[in-house]
PDB file of N, CA and C in Angstrom:
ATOM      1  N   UNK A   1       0.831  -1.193   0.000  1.00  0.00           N
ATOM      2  CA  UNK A   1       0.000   0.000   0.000  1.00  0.00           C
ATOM      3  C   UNK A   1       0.869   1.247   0.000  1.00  0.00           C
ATOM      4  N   UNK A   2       1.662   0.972   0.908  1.00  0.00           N
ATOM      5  CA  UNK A   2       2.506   2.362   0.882  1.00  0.00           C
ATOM      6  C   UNK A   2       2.954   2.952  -0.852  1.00  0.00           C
ATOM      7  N   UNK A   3       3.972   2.019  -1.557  1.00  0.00           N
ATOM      8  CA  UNK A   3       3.925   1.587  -2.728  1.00  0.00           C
ATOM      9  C   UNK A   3       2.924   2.604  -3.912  1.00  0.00           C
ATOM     10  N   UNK A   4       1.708   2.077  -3.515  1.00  0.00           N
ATOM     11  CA  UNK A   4       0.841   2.526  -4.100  1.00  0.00           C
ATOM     12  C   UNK A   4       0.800   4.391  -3.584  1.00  0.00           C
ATOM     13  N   UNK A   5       0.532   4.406  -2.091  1.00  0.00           N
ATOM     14  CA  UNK A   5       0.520   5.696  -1.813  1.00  0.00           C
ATOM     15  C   UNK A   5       1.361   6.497  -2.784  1.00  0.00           C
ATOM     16  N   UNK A   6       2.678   6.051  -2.940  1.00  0.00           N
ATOM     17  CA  UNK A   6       3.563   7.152  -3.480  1.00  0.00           C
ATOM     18  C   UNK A   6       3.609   7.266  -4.837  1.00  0.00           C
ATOM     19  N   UNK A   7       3.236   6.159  -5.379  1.00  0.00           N
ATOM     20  CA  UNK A   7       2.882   6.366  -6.836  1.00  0.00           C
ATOM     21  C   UNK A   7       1.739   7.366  -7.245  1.00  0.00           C
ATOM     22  N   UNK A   8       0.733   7.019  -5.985  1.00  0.00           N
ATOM     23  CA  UNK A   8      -0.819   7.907  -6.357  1.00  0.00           C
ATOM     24  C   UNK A   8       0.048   9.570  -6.522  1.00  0.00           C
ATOM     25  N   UNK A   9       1.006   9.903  -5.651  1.00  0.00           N
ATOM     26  CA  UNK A   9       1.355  10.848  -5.068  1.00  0.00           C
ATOM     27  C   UNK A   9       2.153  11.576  -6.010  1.00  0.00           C
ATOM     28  N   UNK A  10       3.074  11.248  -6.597  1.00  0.00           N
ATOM     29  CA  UNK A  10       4.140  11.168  -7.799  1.00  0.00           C
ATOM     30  C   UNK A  10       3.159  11.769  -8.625  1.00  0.00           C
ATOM     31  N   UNK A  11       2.064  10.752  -9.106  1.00  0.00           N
ATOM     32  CA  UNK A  11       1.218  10.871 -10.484  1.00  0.00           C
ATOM     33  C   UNK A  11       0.703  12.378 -10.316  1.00  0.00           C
ATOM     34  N   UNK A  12       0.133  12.564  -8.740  1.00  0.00           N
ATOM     35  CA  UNK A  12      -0.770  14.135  -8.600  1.00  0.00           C
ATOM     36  C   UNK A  12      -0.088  15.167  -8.668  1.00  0.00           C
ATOM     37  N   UNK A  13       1.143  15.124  -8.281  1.00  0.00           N
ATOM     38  CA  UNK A  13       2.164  16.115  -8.298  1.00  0.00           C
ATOM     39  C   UNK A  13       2.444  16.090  -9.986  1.00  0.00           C
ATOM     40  N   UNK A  14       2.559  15.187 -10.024  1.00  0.00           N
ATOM     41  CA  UNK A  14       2.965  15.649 -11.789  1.00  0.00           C
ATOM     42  C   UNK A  14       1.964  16.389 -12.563  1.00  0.00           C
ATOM     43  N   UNK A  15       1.236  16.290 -12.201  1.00  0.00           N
ATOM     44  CA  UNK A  15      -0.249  16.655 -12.559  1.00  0.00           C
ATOM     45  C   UNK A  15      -0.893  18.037 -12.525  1.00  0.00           C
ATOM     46  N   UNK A  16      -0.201  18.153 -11.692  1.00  0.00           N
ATOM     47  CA  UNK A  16      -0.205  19.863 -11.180  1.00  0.00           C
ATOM     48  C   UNK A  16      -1.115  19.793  -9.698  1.00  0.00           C
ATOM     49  N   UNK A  17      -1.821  18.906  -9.192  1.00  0.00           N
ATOM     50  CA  UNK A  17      -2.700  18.896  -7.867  1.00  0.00           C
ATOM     51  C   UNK A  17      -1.252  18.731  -6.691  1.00  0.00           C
ATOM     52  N   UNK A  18      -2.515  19.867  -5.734  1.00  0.00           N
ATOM     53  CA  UNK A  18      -1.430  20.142  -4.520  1.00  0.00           C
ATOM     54  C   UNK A  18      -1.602  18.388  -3.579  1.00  0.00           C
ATOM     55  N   UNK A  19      -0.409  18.597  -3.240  1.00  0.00           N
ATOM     56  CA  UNK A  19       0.107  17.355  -2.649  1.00  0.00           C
ATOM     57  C   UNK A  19       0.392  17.366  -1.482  1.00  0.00           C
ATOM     58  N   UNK A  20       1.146  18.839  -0.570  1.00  0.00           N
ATOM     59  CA  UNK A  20       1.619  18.729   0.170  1.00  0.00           C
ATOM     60  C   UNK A  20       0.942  18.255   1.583  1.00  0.00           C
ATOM     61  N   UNK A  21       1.156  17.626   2.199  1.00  0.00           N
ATOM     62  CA  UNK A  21       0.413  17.177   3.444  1.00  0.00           C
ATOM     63  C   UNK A  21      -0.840  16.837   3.304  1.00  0.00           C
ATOM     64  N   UNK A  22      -1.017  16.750   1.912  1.00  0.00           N
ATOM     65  CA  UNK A  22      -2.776  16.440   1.279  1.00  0.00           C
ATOM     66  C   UNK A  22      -3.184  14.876   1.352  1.00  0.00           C
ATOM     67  N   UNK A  23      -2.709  14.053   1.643  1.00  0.00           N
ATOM     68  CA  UNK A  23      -3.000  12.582   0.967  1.00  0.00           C
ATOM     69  C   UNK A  23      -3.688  11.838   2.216  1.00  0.00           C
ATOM     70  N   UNK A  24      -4.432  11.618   1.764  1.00  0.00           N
ATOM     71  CA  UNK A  24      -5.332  10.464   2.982  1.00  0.00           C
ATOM     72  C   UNK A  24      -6.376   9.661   2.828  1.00  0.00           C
ATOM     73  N   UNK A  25      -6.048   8.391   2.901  1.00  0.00           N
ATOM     74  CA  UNK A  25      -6.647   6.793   2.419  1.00  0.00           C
ATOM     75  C   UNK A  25      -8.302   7.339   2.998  1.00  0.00           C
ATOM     76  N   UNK A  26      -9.150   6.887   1.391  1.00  0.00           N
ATOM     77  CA  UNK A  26     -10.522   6.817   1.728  1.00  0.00           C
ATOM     78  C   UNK A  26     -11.221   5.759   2.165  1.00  0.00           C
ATOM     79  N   UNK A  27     -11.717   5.980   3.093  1.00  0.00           N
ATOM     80  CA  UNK A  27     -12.855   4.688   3.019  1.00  0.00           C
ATOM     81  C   UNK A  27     -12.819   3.214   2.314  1.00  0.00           C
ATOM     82  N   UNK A  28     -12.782   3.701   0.864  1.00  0.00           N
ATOM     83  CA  UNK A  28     -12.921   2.218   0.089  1.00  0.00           C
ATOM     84  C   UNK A  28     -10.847   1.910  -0.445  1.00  0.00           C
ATOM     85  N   UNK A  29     -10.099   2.799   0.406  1.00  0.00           N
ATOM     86  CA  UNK A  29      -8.594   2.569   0.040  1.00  0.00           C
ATOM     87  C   UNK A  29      -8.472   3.012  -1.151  1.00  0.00           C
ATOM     88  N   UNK A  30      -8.462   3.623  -1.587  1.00  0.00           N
ATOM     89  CA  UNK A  30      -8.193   5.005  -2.464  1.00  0.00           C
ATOM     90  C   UNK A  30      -8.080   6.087  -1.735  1.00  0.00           C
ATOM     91  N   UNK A  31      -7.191   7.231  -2.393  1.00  0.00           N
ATOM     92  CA  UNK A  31      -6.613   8.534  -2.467  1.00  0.00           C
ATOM     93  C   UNK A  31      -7.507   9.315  -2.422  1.00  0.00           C
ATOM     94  N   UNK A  32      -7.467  10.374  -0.882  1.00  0.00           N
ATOM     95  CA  UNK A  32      -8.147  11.140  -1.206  1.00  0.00           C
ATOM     96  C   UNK A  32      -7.180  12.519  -1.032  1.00  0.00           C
ATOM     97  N   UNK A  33      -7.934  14.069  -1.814  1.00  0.00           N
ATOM     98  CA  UNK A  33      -7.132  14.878  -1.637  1.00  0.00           C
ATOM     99  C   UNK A  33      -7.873  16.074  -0.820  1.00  0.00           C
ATOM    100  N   UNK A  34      -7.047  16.275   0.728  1.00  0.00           N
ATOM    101  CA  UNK A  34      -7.692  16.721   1.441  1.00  0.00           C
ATOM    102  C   UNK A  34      -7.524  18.249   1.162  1.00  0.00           C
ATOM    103  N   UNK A  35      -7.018  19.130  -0.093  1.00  0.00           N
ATOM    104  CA  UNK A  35      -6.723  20.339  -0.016  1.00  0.00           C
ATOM    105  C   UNK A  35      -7.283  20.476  -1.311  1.00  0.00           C
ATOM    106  N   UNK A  36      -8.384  22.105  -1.149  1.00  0.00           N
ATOM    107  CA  UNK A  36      -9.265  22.128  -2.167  1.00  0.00           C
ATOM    108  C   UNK A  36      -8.621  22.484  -3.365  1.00  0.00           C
ATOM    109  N   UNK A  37      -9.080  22.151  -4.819  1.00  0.00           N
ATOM    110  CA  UNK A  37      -8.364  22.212  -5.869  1.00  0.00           C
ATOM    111  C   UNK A  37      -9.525  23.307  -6.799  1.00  0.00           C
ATOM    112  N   UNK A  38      -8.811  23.611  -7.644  1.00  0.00           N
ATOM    113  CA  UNK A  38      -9.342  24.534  -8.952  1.00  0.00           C
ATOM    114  C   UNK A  38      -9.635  24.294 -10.327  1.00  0.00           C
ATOM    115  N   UNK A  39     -10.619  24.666 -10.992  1.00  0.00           N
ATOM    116  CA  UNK A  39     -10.179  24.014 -12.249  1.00  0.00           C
ATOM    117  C   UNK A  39      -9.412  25.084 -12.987  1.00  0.00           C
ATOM    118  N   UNK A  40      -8.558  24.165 -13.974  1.00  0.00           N
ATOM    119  CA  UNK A  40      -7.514  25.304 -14.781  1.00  0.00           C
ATOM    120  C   UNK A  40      -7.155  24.464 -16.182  1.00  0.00           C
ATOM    121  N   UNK A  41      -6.404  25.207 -16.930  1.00  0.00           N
ATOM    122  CA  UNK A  41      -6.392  24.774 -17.939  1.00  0.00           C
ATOM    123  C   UNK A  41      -7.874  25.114 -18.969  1.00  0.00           C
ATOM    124  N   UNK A  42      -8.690  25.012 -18.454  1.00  0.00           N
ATOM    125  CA  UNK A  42     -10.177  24.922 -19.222  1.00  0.00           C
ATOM    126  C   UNK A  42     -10.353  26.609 -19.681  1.00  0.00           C
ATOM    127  N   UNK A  43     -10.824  27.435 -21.141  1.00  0.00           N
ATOM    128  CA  UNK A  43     -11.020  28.612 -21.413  1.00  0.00           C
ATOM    129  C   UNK A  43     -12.076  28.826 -20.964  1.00  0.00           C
ATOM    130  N   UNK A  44     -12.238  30.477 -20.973  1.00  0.00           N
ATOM    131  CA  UNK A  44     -13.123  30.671 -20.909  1.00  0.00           C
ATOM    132  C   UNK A  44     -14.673  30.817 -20.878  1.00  0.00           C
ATOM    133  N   UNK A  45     -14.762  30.181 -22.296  1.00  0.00           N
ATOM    134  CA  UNK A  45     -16.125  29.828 -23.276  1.00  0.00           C
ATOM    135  C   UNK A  45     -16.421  28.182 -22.523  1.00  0.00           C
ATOM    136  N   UNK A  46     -15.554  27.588 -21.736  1.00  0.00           N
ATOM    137  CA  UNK A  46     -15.687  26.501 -22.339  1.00  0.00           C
ATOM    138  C   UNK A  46     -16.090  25.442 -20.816  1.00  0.00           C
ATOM    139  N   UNK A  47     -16.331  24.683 -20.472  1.00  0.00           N
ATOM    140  CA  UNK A  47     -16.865  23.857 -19.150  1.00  0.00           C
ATOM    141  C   UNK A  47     -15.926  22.014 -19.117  1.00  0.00           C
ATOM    142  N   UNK A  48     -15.684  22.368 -18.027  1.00  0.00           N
ATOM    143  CA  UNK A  48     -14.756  21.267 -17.163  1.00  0.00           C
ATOM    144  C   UNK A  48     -16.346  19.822 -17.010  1.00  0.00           C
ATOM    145  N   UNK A  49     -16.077  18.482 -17.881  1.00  0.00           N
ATOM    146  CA  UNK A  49     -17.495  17.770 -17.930  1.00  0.00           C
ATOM    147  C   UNK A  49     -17.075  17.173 -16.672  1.00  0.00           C
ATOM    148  N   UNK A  50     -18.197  17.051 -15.506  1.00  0.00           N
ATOM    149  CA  UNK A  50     -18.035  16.126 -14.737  1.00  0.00           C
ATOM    150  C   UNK A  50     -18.793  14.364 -14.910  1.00  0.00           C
ATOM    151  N   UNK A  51     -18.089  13.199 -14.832  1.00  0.00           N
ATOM    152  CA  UNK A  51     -19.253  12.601 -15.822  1.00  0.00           C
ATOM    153  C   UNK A  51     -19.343  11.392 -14.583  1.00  0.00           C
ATOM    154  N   UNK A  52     -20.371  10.639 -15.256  1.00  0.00           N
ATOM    155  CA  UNK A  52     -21.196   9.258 -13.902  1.00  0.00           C
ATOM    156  C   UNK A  52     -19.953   8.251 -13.430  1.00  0.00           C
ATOM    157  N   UNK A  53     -18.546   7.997 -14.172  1.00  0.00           N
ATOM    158  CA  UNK A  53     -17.889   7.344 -14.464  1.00  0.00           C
ATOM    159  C   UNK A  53     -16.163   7.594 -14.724  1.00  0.00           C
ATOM    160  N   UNK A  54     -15.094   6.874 -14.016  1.00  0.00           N
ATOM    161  CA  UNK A  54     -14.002   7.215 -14.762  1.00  0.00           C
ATOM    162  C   UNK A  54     -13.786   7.147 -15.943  1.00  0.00           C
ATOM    163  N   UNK A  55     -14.074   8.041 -17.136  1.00  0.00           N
ATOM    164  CA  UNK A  55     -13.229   8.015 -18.582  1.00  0.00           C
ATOM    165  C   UNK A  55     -14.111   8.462 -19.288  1.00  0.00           C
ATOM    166  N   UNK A  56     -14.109   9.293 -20.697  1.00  0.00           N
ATOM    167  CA  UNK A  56     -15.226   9.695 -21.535  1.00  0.00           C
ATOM    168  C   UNK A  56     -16.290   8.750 -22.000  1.00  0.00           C
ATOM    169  N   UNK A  57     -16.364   7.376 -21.638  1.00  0.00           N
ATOM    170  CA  UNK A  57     -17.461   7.012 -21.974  1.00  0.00           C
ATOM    171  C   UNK A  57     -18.432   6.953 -21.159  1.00  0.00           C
ATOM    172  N   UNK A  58     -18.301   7.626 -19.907  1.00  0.00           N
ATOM    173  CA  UNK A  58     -19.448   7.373 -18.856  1.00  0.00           C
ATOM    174  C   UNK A  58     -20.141   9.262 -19.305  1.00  0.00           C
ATOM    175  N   UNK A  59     -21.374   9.083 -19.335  1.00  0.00           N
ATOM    176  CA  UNK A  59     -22.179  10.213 -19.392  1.00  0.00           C
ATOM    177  C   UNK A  59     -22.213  11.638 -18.468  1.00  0.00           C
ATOM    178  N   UNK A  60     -22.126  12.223 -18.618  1.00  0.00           N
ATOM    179  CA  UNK A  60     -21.652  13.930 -18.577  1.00  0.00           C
ATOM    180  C   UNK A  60     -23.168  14.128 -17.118  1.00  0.00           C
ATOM    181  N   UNK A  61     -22.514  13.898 -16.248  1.00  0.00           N
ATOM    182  CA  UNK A  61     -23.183  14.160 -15.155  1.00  0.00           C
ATOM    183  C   UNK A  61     -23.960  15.734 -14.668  1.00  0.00           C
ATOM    184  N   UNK A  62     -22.793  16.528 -14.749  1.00  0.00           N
ATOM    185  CA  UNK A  62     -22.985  18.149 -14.314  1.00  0.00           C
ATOM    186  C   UNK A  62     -21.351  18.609 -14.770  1.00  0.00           C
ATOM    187  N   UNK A  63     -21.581  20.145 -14.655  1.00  0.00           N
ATOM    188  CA  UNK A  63     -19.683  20.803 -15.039  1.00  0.00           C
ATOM    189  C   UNK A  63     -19.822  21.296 -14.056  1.00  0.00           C
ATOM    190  N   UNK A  64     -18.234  21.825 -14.202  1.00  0.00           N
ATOM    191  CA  UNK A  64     -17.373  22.993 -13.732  1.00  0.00           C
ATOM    192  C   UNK A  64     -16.951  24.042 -14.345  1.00  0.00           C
ATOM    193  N   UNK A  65     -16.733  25.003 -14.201  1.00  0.00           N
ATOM    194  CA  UNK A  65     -16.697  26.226 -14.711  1.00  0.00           C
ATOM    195  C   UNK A  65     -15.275  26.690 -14.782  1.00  0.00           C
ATOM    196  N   UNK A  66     -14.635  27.328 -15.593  1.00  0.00           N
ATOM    197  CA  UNK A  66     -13.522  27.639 -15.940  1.00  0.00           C
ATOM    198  C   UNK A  66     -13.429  28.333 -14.432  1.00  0.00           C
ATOM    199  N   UNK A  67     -11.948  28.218 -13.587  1.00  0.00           N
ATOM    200  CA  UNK A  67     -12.023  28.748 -12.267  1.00  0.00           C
ATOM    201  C   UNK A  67     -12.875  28.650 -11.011  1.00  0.00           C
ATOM    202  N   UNK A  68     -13.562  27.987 -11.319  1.00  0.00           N
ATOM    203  CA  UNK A  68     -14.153  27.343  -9.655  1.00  0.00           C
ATOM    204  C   UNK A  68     -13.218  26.394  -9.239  1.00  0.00           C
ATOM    205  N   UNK A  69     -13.679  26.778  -7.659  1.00  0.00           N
ATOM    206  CA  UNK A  69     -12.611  26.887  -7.192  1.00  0.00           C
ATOM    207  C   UNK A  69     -13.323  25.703  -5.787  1.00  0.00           C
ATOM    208  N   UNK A  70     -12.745  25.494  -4.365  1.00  0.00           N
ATOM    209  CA  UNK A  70     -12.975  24.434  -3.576  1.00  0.00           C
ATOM    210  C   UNK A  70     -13.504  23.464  -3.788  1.00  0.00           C
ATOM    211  N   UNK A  71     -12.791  22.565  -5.115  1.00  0.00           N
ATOM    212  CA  UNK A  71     -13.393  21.174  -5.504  1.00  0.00           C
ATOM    213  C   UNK A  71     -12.310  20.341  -4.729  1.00  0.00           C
ATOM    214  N   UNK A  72     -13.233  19.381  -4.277  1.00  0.00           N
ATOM    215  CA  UNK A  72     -12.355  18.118  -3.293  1.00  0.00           C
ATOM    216  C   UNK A  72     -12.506  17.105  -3.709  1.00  0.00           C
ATOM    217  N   UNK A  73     -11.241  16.379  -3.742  1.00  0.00           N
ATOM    218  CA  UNK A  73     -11.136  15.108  -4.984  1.00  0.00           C
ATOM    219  C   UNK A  73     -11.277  14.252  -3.859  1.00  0.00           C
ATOM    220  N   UNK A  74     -12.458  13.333  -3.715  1.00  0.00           N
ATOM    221  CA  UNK A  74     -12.872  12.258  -3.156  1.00  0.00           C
ATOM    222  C   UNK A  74     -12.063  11.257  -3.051  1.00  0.00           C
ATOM    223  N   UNK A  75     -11.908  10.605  -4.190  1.00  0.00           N
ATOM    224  CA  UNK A  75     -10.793   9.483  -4.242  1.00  0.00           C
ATOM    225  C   UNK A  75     -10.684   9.294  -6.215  1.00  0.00           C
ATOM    226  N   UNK A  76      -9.584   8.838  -5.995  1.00  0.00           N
ATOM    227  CA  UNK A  76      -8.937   8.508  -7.439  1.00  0.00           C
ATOM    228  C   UNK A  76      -9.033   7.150  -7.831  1.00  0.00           C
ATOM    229  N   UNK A  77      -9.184   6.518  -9.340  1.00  0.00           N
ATOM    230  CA  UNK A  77      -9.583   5.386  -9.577  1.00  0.00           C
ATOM    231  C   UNK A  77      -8.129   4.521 -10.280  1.00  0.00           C
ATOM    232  N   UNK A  78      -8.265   3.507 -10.587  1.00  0.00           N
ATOM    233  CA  UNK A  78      -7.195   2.730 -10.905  1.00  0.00           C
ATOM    234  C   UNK A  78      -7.010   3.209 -12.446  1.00  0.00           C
ATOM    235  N   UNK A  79      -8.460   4.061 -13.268  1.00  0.00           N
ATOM    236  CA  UNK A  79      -7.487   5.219 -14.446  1.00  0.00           C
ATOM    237  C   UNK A  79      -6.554   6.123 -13.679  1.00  0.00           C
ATOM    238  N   UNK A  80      -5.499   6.488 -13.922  1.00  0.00           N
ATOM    239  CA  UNK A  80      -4.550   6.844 -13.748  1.00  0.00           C
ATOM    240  C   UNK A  80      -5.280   8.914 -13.360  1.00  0.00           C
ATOM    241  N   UNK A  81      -5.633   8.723 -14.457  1.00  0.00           N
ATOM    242  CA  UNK A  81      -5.917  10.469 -14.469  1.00  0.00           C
ATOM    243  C   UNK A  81      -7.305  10.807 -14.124  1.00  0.00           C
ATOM    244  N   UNK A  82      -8.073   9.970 -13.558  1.00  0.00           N
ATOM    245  CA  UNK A  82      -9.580  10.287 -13.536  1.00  0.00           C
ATOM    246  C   UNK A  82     -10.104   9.913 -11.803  1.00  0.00           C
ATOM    247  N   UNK A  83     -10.566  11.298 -11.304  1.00  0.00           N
ATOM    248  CA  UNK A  83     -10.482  11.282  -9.656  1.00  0.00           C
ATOM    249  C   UNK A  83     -12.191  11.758  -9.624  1.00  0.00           C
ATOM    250  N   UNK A  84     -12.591  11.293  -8.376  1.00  0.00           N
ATOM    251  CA  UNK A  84     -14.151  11.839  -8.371  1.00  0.00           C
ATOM    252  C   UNK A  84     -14.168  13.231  -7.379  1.00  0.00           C
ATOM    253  N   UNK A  85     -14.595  14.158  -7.553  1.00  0.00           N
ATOM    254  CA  UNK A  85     -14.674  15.020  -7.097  1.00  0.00           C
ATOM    255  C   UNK A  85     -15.851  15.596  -6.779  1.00  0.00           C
ATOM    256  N   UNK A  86     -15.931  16.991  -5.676  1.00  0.00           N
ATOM    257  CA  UNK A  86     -17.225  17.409  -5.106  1.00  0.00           C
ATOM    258  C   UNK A  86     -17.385  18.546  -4.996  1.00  0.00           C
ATOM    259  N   UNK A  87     -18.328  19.469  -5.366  1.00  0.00           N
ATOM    260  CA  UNK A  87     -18.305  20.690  -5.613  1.00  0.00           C
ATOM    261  C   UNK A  87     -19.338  21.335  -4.887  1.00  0.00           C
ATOM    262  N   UNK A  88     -20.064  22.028  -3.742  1.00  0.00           N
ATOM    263  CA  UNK A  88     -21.530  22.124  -3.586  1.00  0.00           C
ATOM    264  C   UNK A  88     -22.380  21.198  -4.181  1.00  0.00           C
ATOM    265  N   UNK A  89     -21.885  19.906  -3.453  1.00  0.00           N
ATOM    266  CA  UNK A  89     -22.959  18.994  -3.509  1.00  0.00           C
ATOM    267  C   UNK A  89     -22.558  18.568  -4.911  1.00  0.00           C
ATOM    268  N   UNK A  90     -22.341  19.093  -5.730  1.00  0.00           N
ATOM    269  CA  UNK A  90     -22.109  18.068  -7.048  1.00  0.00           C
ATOM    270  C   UNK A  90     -21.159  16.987  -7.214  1.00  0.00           C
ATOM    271  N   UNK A  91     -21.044  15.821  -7.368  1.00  0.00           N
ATOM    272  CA  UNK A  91     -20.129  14.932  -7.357  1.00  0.00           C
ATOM    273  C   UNK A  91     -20.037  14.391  -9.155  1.00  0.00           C
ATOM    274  N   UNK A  92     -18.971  14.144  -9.256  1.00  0.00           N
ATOM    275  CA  UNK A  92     -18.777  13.585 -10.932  1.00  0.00           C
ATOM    276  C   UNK A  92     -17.167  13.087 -10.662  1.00  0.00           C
ATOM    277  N   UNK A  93     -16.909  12.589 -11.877  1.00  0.00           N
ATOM    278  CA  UNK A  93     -16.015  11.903 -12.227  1.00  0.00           C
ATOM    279  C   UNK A  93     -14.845  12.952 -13.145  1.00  0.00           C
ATOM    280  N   UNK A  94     -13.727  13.523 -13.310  1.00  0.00           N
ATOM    281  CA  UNK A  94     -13.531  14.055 -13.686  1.00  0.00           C
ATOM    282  C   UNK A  94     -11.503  13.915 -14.202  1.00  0.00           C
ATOM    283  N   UNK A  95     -11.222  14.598 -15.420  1.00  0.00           N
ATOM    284  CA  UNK A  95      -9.961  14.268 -15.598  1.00  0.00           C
ATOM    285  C   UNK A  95      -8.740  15.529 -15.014  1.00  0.00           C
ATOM    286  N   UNK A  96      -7.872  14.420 -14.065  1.00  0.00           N
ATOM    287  CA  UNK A  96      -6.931  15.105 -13.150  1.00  0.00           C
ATOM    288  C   UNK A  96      -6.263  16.687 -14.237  1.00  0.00           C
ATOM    289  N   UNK A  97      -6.046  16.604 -15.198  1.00  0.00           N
ATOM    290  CA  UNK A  97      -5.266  16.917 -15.939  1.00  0.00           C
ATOM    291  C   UNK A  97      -5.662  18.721 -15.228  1.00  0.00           C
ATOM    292  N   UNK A  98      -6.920  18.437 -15.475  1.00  0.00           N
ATOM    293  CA  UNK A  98      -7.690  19.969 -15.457  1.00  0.00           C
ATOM    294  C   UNK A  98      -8.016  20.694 -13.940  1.00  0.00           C
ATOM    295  N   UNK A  99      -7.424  20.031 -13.202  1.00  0.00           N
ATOM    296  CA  UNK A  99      -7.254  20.225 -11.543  1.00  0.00           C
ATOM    297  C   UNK A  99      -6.164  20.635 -11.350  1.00  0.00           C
ATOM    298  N   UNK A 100      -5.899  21.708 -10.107  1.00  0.00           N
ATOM    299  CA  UNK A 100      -4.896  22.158  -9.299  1.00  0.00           C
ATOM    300  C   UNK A 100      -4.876  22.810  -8.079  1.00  0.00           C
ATOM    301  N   UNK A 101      -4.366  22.634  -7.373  1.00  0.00           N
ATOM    302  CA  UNK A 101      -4.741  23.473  -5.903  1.00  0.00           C
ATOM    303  C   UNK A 101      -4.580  24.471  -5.971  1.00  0.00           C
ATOM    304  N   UNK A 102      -4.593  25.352  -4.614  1.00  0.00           N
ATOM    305  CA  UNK A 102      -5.101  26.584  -4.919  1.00  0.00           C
ATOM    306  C   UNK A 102      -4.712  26.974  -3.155  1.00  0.00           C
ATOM    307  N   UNK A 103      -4.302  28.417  -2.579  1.00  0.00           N
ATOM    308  CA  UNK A 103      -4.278  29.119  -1.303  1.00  0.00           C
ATOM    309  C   UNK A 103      -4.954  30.157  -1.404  1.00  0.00           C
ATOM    310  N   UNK A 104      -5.721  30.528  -0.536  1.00  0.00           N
ATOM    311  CA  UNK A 104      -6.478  31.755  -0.558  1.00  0.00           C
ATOM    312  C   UNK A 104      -5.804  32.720   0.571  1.00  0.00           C
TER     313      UNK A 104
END
């Protein structure tokens, strides 16, 4: 497990999601990230899909908005880049790529 911890850890940091002192085993033993993240990368015009499922074939649940901001990544799935996250109550499935932490 540990193993795994640091790989999960490696992958988020590469990723651009804050890491530091963030990591803590969920419930079902998956990664969770206890420090709220942002979406980025995504333009203006354009919406972050949150979907029912890890990977584009699961259906487009609800979005995120270019720059919203205190999304908390629940836990991460054995796709590499696809973590479930929670927004005011919205939960979806979503790709790490477009996440990053954030200090206020």
């Amino acid at each position: 497990m540990k193993n795994a911890l640091t790989a999960i850890a490696v992958t988020l940091t590469s990723l651009g999601a804050a890491t530091t002192g963030a990591l803590a085993q969920g419930a079902e033993g998956r990664i969770a990230v206890e420090l709220p993240q942002a979406v980025i990368g995504v333009a203006q015009n354009d919406v972050l899909n949150m979907r029912a499922g890890p990977g584009v074939k699961h259906p487009v649940v609800n979005v995120l908005y270019p720059n919203d901001r205190g999304i908390f990544i629940r836990r991460c799935s054995n796709y590499v880049f696809w973590c479930q996250v929670e927004l005011d109550n919205k939960v979806g499935w979503v790709n790490m790529r477009y996440l990053g932490g954030y200090a206020d």
